[in-house]
C-alpha atoms as a PDB file:
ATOM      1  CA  UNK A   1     -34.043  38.527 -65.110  1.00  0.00           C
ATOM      2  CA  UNK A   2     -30.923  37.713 -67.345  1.00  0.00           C
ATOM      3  CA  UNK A   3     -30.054  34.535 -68.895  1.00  0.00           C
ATOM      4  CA  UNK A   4     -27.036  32.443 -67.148  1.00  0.00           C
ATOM      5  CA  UNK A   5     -25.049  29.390 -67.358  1.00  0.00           C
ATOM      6  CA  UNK A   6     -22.767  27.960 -65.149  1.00  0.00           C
ATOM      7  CA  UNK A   7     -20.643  24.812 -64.315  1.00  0.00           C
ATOM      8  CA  UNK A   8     -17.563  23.540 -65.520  1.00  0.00           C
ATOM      9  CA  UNK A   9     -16.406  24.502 -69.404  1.00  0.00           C
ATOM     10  CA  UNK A  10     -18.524  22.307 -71.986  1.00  0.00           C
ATOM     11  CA  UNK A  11     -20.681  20.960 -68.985  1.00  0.00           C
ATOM     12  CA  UNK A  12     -22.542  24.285 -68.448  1.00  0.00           C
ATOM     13  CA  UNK A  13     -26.856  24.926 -67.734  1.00  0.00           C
ATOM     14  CA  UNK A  14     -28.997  27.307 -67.966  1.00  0.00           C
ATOM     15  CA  UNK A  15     -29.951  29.727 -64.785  1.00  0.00           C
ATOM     16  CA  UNK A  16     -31.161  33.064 -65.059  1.00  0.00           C
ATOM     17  CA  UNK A  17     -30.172  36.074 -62.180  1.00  0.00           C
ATOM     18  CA  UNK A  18     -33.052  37.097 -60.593  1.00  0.00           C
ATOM     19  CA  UNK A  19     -33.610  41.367 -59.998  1.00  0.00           C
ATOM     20  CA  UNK A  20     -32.161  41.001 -56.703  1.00  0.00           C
ATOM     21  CA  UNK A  21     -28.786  39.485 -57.711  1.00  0.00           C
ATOM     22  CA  UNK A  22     -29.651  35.736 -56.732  1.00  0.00           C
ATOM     23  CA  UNK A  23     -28.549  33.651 -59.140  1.00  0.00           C
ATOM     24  CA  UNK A  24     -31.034  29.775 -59.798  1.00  0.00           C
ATOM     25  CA  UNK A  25     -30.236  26.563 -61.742  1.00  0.00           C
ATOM     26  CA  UNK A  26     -33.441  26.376 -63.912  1.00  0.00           C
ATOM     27  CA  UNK A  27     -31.951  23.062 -66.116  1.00  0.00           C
ATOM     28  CA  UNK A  28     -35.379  21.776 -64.738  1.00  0.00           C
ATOM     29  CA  UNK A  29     -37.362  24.099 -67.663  1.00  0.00           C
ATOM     30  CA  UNK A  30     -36.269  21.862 -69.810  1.00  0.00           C
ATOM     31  CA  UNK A  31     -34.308  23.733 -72.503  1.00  0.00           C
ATOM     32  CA  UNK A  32     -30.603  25.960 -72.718  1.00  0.00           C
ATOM     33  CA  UNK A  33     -30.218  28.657 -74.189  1.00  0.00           C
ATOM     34  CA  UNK A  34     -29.635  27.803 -78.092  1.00  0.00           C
ATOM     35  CA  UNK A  35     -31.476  29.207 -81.033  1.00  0.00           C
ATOM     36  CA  UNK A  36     -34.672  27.185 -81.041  1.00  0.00           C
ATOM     37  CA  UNK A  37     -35.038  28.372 -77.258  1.00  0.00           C
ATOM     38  CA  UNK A  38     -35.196  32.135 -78.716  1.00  0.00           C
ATOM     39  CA  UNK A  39     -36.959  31.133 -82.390  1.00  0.00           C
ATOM     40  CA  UNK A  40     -40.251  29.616 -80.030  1.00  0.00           C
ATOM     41  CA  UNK A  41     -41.118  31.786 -77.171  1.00  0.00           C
ATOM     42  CA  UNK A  42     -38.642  30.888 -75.086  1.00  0.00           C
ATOM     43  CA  UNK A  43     -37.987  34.004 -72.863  1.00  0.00           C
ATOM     44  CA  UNK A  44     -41.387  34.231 -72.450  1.00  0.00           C
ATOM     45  CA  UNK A  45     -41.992  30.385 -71.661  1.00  0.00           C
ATOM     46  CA  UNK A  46     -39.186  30.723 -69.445  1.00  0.00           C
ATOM     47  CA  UNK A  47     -40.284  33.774 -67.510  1.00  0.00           C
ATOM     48  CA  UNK A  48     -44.040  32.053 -67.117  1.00  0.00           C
ATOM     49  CA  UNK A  49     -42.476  28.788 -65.684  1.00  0.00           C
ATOM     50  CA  UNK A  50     -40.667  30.884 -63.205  1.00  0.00           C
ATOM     51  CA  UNK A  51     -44.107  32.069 -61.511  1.00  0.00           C
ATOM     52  CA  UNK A  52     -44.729  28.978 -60.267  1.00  0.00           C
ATOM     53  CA  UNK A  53     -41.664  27.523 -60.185  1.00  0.00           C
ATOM     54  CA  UNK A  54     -39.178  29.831 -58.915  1.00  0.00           C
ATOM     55  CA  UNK A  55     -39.099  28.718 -55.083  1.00  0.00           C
ATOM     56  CA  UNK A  56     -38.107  25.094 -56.170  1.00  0.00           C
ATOM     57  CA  UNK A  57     -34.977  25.958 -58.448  1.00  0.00           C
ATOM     58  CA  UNK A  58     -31.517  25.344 -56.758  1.00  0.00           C
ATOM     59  CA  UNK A  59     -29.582  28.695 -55.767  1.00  0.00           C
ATOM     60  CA  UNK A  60     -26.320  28.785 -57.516  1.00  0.00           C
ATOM     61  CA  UNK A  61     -23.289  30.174 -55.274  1.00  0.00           C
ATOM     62  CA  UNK A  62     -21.010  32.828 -56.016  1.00  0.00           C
ATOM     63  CA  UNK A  63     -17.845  30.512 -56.212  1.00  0.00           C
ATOM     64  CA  UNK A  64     -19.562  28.726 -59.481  1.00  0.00           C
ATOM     65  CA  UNK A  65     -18.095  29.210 -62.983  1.00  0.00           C
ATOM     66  CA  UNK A  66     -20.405  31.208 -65.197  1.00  0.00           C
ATOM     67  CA  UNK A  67     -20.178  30.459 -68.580  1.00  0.00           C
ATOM     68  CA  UNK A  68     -20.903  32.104 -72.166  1.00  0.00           C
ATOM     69  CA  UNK A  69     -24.864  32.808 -72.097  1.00  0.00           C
ATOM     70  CA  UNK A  70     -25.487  30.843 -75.287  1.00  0.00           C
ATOM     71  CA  UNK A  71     -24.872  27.778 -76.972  1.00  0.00           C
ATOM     72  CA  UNK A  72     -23.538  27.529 -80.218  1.00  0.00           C
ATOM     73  CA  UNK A  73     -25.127  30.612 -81.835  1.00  0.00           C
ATOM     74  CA  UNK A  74     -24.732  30.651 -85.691  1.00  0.00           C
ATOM     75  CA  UNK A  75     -23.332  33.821 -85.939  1.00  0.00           C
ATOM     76  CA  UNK A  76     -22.734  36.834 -83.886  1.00  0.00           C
ATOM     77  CA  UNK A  77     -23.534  40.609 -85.189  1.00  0.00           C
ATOM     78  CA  UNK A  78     -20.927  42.760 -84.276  1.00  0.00           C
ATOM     79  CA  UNK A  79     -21.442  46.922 -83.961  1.00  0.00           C
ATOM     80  CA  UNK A  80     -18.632  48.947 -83.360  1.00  0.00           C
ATOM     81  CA  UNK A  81     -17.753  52.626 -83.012  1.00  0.00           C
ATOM     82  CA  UNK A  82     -21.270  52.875 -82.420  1.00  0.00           C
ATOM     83  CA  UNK A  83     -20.700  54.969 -78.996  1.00  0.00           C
ATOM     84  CA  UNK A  84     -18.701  58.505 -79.000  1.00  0.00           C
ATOM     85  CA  UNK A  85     -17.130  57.158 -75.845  1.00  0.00           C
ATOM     86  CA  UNK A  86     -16.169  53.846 -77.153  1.00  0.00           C
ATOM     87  CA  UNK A  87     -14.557  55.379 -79.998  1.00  0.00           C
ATOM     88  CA  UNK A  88     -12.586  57.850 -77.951  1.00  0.00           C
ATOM     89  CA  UNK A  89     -11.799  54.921 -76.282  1.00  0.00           C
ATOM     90  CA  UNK A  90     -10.385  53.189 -79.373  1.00  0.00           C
ATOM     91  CA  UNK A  91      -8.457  56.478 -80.512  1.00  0.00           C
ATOM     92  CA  UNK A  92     -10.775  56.502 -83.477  1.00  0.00           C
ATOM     93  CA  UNK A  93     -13.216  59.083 -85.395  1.00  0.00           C
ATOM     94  CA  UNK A  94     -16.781  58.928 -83.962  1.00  0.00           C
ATOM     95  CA  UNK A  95     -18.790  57.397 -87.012  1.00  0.00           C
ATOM     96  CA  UNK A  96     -22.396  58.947 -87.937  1.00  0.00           C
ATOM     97  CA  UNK A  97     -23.500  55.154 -88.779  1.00  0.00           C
ATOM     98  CA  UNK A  98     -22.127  52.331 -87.078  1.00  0.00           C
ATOM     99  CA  UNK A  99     -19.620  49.778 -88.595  1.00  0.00           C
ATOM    100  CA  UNK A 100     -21.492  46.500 -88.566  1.00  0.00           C
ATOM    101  CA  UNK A 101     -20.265  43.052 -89.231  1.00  0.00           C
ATOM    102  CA  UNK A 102     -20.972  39.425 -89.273  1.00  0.00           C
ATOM    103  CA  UNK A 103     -18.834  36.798 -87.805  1.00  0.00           C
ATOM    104  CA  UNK A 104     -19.328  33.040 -87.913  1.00  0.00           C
ATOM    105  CA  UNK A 105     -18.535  31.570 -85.009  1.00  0.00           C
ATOM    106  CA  UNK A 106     -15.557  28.500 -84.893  1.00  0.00           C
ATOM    107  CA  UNK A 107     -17.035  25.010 -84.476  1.00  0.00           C
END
């Protein structure tokens, strides 16, 4: 399963992709994808409601929008260099330990 969303920009909900590529609407869960979704449970919660709930969610079609997977996260950890190919990639020096960083997203 991987998290979704999809619709038009600033309008977006939650669906996951299912293993075999489907994509569902599952706004009926209750709850998007924001920090308080993954600070209680939520992937778990999510993938327990599914069980039995799974058949009923609306399919989502290929023509539909998807959007950025979260809302509003607080910040965003960024690793870099952290992959020999990426950095060949980059024309750079493959680093022993990764360059992190920390980036606050815009409001």
């Amino acid at each position: 399963m991987k998290l979704i969303r999809f619709g038009a920009i600033g309008y977006e909900k939650p669906g996951v992709q299912l293993t075999d590529g489907t994509k569902i609407d599952v706004s009926s869960f209750g709850s998007d994808y924001n920090e308080e979704f993954f600070g209680d449970g939520g992937i778990t919660k999510l993938s327990n409601w599914l069980v039995n709930n799974q058949n009923q969610c609306p399919k989502i079609g290929s023509e539909v929008r998807l959007g950025v997977p979260l809302v509003r996260p607080s910040k965003i950890v960024c690793v870099g260099l952290n992959y020999a190919k990426h950095a060949a990639e980059s024309g750079m020096e493959f680093l022993k330990n990764p360059y992190c960083s920390l980036k606050q997203p815009l409001l």
